[in-house]
Structures are given as C-alpha cells and as structure tokens.
N, C-alpha and C. Protein backbone atom coordinates (compact mmCIF):
# COMPACT_ATOMS: atom_id res chain seq x y z
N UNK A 1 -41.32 -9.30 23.96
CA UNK A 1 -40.06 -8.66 24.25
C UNK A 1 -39.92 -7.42 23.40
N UNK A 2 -38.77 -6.88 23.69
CA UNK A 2 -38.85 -4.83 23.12
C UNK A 2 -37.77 -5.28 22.54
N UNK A 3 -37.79 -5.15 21.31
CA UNK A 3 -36.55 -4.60 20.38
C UNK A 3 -36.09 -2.93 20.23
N UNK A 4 -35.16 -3.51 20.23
CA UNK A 4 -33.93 -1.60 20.80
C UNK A 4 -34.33 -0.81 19.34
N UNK A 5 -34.34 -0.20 19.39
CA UNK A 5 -34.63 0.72 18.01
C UNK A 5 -33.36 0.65 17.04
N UNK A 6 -33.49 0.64 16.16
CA UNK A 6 -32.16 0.37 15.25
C UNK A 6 -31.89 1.78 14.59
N UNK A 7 -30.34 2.35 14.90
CA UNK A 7 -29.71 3.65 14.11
C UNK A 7 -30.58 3.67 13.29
N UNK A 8 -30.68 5.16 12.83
CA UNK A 8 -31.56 6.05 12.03
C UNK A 8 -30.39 5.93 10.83
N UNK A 9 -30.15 6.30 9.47
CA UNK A 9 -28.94 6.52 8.59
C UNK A 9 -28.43 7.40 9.05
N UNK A 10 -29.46 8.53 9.34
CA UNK A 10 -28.43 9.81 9.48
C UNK A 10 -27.15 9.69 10.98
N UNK A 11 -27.35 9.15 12.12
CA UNK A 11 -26.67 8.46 12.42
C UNK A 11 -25.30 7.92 12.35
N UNK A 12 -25.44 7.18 11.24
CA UNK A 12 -24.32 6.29 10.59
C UNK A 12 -23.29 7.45 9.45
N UNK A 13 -24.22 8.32 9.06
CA UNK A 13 -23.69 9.54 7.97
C UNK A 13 -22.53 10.21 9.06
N UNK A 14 -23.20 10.86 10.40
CA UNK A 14 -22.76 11.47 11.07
C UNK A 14 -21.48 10.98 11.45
N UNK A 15 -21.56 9.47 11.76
CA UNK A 15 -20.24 8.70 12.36
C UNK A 15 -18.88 8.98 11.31
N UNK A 16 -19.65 8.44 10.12
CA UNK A 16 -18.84 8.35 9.15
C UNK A 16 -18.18 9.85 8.73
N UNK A 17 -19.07 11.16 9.04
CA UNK A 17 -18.20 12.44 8.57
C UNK A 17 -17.26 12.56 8.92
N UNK A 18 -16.80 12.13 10.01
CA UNK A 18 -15.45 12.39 11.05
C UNK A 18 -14.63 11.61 10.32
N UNK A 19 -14.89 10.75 9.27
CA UNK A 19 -13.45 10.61 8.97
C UNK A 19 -13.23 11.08 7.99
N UNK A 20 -13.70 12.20 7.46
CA UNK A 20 -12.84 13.42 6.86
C UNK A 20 -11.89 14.02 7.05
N UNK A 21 -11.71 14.17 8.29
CA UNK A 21 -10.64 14.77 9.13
C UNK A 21 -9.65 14.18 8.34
N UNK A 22 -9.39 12.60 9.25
CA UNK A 22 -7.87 12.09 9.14
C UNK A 22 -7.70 11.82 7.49
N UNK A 23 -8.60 11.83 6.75
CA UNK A 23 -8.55 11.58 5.65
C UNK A 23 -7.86 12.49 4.51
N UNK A 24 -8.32 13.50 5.12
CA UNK A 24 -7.59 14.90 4.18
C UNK A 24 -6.71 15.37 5.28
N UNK A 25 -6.20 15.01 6.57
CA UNK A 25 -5.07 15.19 6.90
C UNK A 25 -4.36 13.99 5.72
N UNK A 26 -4.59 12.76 5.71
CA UNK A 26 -3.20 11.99 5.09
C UNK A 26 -3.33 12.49 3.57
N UNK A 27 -4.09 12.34 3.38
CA UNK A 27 -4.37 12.55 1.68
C UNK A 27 -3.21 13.83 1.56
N UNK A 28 -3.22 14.98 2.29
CA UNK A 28 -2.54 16.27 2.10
C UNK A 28 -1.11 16.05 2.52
N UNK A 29 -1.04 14.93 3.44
CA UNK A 29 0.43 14.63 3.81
C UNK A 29 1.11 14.07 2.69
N UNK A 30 0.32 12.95 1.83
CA UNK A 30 0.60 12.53 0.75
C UNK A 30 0.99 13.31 -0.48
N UNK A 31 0.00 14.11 -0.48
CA UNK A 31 0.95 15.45 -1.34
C UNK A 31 1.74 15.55 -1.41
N UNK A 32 1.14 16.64 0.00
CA UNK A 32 2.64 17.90 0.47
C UNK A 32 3.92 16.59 0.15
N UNK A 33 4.27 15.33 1.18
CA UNK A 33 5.46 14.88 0.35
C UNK A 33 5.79 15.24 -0.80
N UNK A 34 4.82 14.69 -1.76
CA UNK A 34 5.34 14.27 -2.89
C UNK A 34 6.02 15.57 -3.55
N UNK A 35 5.20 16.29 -3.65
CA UNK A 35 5.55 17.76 -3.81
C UNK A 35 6.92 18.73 -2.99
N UNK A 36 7.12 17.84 -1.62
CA UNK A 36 8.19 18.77 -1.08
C UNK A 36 7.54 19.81 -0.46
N UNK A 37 6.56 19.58 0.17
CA UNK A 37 5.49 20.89 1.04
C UNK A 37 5.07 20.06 2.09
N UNK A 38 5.85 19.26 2.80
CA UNK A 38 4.98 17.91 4.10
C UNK A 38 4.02 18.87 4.71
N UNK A 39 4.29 20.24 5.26
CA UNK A 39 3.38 20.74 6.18
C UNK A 39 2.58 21.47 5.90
N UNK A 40 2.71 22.28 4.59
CA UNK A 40 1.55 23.29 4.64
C UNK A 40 0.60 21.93 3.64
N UNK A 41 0.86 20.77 2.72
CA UNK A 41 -0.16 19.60 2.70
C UNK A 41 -0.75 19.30 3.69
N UNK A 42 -0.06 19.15 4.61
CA UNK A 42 -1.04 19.02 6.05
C UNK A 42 -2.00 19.79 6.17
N UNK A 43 -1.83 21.01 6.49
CA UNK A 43 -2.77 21.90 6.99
C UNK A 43 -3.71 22.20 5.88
N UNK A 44 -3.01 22.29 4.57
CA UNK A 44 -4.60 22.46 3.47
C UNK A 44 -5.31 21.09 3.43
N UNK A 45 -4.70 19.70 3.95
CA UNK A 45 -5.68 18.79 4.31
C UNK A 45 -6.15 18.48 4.94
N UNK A 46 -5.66 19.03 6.35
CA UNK A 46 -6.72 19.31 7.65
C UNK A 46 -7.80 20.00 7.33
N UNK A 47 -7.32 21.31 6.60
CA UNK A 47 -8.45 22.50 5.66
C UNK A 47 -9.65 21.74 5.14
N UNK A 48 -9.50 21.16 4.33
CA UNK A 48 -10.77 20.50 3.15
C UNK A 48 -11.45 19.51 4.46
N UNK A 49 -10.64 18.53 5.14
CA UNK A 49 -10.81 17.50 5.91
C UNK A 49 -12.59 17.82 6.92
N UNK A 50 -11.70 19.41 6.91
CA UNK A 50 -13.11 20.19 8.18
C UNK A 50 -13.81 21.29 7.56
N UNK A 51 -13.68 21.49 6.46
CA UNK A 51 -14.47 22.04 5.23
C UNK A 51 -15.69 20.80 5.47
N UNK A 52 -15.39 19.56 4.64
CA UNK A 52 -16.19 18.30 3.75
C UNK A 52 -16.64 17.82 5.08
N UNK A 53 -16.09 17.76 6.47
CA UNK A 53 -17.03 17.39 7.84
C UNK A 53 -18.34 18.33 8.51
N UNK A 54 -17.80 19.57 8.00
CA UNK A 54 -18.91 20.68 8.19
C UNK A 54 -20.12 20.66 7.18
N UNK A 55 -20.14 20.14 6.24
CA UNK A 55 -20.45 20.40 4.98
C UNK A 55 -22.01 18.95 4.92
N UNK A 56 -21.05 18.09 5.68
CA UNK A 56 -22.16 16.41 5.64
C UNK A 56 -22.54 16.83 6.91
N UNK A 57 -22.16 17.31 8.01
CA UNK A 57 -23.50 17.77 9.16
C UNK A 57 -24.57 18.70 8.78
N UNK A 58 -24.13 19.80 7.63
CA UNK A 58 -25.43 20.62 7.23
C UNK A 58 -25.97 19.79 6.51
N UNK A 59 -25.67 18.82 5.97
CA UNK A 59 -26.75 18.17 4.95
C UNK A 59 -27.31 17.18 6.02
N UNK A 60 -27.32 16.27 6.33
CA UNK A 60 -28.22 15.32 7.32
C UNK A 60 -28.53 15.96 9.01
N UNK A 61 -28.16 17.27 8.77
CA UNK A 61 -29.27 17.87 10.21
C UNK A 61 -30.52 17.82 10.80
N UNK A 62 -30.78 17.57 11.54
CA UNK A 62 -31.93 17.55 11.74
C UNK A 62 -33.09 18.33 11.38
C-alpha cells in the first residue's frame, strides 16, 4: 500500500505565518485601548502583523 507523503515543515511554517495577522491586529487593539488610541493600535498592528507574515515567507521560500 502507498503512504500519502507527510507535510514538508516548511508547510506547517507557512500555515502558521498567517497568524500574524490577527495577532498583531489584537495585540495592537490591546494597546491602542489601553493607551486611548483603539484605532490607529489597530492599524500599527495590522502594520507589524503583515510586516512579521512577509518576513517568515522570505525565510522558508522555496
């Protein structure tokens, strides 16, 4: 019988970059609250969120 090939890491790296996104969206929401800035925390944590997602696709590229 054929065993299915099992994910490569890089793979699993890739899955996992995407949650940069929502991550430095809340992380920045968390701020901005605390601070009294809800929205522009947002957007500088959307910022880093797709900074640090761009950043782990150049490193495990093919």
């Amino acid at each position: 019988m054929s065993e299915e090939p099992k994910a490569p890491k890089k793979d699993k790296v890739k899955g996992a970059g995407g949650l940069f996104i929502p991550a430095g969206l809340f992380i920045g929401m968390g701020i901005g609250w605390a601070l009294d800035y809800l929205v522009q925390g947002m957007f500088i944590g959307l910022g880093a969120g797709f900074l640090l997602f761009g950043i782990v696709m150049l490193t495990v590229r093919d």
